[in-house]
Every structure is written in C-alpha cells, then in structure tokens.
C-alpha atoms as a PDB file:
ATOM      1  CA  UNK A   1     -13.230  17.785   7.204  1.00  0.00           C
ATOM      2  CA  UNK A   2     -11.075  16.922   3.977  1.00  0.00           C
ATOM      3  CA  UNK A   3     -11.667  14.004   1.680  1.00  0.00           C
ATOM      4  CA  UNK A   4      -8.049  13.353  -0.577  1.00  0.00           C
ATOM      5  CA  UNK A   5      -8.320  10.029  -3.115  1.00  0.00           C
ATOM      6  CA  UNK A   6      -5.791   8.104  -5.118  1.00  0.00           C
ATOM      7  CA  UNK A   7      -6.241   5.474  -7.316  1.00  0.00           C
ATOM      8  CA  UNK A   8      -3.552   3.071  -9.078  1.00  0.00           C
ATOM      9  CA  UNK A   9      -3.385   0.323 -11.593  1.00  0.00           C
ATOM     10  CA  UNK A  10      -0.529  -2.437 -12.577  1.00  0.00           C
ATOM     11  CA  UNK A  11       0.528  -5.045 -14.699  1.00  0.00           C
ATOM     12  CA  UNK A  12       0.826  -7.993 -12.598  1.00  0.00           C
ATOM     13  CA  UNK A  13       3.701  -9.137 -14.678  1.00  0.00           C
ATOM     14  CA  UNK A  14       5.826  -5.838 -14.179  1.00  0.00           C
ATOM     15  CA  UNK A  15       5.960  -6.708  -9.872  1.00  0.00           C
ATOM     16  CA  UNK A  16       6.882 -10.356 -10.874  1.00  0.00           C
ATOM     17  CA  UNK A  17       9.417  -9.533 -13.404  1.00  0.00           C
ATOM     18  CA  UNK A  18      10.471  -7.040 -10.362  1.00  0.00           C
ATOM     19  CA  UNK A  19      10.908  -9.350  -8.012  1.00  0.00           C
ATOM     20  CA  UNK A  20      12.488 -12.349  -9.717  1.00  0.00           C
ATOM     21  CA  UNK A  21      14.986  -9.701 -11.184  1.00  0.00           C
ATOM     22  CA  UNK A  22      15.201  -6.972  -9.410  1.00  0.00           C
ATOM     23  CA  UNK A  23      17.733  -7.353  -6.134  1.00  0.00           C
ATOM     24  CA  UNK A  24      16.477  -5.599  -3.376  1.00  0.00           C
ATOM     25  CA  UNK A  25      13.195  -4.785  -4.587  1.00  0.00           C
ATOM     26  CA  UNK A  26      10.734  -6.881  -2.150  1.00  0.00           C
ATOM     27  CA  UNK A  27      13.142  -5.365   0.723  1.00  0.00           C
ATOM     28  CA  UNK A  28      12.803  -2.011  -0.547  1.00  0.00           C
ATOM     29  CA  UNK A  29       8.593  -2.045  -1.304  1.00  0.00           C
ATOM     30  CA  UNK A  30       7.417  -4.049   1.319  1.00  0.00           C
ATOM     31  CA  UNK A  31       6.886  -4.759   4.549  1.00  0.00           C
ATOM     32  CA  UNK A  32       8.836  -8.053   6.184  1.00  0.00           C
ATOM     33  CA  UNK A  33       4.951  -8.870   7.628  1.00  0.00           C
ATOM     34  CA  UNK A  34       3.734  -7.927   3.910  1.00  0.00           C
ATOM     35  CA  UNK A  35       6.821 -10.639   2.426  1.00  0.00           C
ATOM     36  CA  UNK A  36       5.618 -13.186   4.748  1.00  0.00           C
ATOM     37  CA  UNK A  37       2.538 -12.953   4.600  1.00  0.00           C
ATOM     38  CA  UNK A  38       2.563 -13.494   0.391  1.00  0.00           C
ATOM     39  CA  UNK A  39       5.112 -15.330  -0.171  1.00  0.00           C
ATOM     40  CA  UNK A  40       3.222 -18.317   1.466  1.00  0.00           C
ATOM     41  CA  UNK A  41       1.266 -18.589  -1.694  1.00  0.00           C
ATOM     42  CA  UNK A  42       2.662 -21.069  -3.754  1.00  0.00           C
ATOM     43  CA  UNK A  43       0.723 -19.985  -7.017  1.00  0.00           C
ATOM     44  CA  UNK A  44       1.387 -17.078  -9.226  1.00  0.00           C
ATOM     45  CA  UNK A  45      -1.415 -15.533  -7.241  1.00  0.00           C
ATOM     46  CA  UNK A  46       1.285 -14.115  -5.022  1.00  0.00           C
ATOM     47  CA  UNK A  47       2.105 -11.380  -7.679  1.00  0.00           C
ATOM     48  CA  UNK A  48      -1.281 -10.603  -7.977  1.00  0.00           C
ATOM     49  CA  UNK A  49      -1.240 -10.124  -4.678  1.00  0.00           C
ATOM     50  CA  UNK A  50       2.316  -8.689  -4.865  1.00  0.00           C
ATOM     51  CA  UNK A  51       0.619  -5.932  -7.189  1.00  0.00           C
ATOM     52  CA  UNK A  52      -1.849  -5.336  -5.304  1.00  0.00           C
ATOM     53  CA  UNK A  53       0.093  -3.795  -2.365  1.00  0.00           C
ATOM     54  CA  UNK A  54       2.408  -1.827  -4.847  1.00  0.00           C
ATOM     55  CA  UNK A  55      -0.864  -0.156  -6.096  1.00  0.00           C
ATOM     56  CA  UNK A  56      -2.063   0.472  -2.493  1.00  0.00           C
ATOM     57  CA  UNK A  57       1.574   1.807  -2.522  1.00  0.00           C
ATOM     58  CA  UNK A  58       1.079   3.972  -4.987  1.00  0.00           C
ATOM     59  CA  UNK A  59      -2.216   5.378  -4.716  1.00  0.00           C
ATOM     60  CA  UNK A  60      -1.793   6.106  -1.003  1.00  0.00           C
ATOM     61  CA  UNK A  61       1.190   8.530  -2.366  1.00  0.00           C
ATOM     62  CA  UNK A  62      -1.059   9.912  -4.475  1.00  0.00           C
ATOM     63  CA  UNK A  63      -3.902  10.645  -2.050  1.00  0.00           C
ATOM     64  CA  UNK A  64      -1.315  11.945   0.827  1.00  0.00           C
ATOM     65  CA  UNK A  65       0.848  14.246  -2.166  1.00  0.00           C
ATOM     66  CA  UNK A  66      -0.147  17.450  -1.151  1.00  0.00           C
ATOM     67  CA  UNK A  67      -0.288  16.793   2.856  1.00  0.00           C
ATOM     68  CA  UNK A  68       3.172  15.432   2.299  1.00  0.00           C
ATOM     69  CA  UNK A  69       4.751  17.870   0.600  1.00  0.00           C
ATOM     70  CA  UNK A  70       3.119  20.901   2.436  1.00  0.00           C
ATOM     71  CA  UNK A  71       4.338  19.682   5.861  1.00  0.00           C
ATOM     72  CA  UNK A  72       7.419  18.381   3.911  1.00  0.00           C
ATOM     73  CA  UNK A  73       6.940  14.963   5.520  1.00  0.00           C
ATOM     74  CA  UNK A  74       8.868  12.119   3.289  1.00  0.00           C
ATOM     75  CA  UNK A  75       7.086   8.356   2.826  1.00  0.00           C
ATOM     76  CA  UNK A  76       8.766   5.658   1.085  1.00  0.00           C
ATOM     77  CA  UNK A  77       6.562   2.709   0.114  1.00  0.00           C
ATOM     78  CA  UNK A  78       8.257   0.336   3.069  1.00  0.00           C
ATOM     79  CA  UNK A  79       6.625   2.606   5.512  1.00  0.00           C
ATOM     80  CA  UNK A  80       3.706   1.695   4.216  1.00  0.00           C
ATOM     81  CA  UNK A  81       1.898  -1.669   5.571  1.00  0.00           C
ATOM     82  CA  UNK A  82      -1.117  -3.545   3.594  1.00  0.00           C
ATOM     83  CA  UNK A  83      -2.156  -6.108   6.025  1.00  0.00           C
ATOM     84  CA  UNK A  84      -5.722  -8.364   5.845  1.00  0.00           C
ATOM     85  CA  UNK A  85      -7.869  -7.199   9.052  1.00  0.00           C
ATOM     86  CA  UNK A  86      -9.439 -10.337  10.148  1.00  0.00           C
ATOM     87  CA  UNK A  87     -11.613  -8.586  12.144  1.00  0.00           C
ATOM     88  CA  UNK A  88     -13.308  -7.299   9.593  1.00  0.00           C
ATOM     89  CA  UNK A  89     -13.742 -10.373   7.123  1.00  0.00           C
ATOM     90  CA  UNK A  90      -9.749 -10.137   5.740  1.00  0.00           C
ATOM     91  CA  UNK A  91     -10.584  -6.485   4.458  1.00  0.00           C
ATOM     92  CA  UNK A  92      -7.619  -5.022   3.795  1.00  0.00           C
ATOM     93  CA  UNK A  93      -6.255  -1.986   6.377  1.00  0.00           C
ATOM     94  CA  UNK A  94      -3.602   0.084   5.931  1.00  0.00           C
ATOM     95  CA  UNK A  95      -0.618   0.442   8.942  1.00  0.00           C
ATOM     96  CA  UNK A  96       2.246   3.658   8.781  1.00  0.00           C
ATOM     97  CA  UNK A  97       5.073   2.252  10.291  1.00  0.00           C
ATOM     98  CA  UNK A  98       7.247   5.517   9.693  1.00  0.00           C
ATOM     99  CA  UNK A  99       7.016   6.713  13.791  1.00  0.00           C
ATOM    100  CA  UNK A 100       6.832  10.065  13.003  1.00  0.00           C
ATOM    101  CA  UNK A 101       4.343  10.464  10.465  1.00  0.00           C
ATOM    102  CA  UNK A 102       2.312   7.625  11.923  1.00  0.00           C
ATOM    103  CA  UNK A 103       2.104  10.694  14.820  1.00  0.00           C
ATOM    104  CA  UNK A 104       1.096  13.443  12.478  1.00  0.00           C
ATOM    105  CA  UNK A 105      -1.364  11.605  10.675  1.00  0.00           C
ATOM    106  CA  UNK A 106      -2.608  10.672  14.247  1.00  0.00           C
ATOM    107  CA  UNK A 107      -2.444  14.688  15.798  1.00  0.00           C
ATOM    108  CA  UNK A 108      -4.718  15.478  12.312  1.00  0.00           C
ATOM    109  CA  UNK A 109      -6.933  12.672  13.240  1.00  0.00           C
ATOM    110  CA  UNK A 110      -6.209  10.930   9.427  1.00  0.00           C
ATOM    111  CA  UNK A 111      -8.068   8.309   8.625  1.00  0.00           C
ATOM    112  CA  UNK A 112      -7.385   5.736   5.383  1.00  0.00           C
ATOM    113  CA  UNK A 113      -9.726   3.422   3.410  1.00  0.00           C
ATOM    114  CA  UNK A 114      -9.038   1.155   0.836  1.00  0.00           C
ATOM    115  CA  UNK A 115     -10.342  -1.280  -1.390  1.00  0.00           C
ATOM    116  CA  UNK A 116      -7.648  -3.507  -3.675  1.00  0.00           C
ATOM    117  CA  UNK A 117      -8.757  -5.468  -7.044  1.00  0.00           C
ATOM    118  CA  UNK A 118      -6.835  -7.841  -9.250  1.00  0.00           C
ATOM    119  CA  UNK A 119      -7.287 -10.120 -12.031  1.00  0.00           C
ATOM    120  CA  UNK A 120      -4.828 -12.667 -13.869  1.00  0.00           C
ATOM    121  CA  UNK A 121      -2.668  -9.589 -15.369  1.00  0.00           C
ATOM    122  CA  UNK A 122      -3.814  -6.463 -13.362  1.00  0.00           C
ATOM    123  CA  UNK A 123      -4.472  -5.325 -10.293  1.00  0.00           C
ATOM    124  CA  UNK A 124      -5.564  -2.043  -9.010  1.00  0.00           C
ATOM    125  CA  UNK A 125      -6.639  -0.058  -5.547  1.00  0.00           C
ATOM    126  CA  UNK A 126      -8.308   3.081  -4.207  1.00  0.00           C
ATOM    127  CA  UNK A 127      -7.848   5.159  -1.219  1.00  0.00           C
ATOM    128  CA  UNK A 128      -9.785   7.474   0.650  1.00  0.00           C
ATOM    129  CA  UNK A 129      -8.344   9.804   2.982  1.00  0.00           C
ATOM    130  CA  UNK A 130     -10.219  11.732   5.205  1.00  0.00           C
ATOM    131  CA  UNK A 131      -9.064  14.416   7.598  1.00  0.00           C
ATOM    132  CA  UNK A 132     -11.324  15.436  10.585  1.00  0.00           C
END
C-alpha cells in the first residue's frame, strides 16, 4: 500500500476576482455540476466555496504528481469533480471524469479522501491518496 498527500491554501478573493474577470475561467476549473451547484448561492459564500474546490484542485495535483508524471498521465483541474456526498452527511467526495485515468486510478485500486476548510478570506483542503 502507498499513502501520497497534498495540501493547498487560497485567498478567497483571488477565485472571485478570477471569476468576475477572468473569461473562461469557471469553464476552464470546474465542473458544469460544480458551476451549478455554487452558483445557487446568492452570498459571497459562493467564492468561498468557489475556493474551496480550486484548492481541492490543487492539492489533488499535488498528491497524484509523481503517479502522473511516471505513467505520463495528464489531469487538468476540469477533470476533476468536488461534489457534496449526501450520503455521507454532505462530506465532500471527489469524482475523475477524465475516462481514461478514471480507469487507471480504478486498475491501481486508488482511493481519494478529502477534507475542505474556509473562512471569510481563505480557504484550504487536504487529500489523501492511498494505493492498495
């Protein structure tokens, strides 16, 4: 078994100032489900929540970097899904939605945990990867 982490913080202001100015950038970060699913929010607490995903984003890169690279497998942050399980009390749960390394993360039997935080100007998340 293998145990991979990645952590990663932002400035809730940066994804705002992002997406008000940025053309493109919602389409090319996140998920239509993910887009939907925030920008019901009518308070700024949609860039928190915004953030949040881009650090999930982020730190999920981080975690997967060397499994990536050594199979030479390419992930953009779109193919990356944050949704709330509400199975499990809203937790959040991570989907691939890039076919082909949603199948070699399932042949290697990966598995990915993750916990999100924000406040009024940050937000930040961590993610555990294990390999059986």
């Amino acid at each position: 078994m293998q145990i991979f982490c990645g952590t990663d913080i932002i400035e809730v202001s940066r994804i705002k100032e992002a997406i008000e100015n940025t053309k493109g950038f919602k389409e090319n970060i996140y998920s239509k489900r993910e887009i939907e699913d925030i920008d019901i929010i009518k308070s700024n607490m949609k860039y928190q929540r915004y953030a949040g995903r881009f650090a999930v984003k982020e730190a999920i890169y981080k975690a997967l970097s060397k499994i990536l690279i050594e199979n030479n497998l390419n992930i953009s942050p779109v193919d990356i899904e944050v949704e709330n399980d509400n199975k499990l009390n809203r937790r959040p749960k991570v989907n691939i939605l890039n076919k082909d390394i949603k199948e070699y993360f399932d042949k290697i039997k990966l598995e990915i945990d993750v916990s999100i935080s924000h406040v009024k100007d940050n937000a930040t998340a961590m993610v555990v990867v294990k390999i059986d």
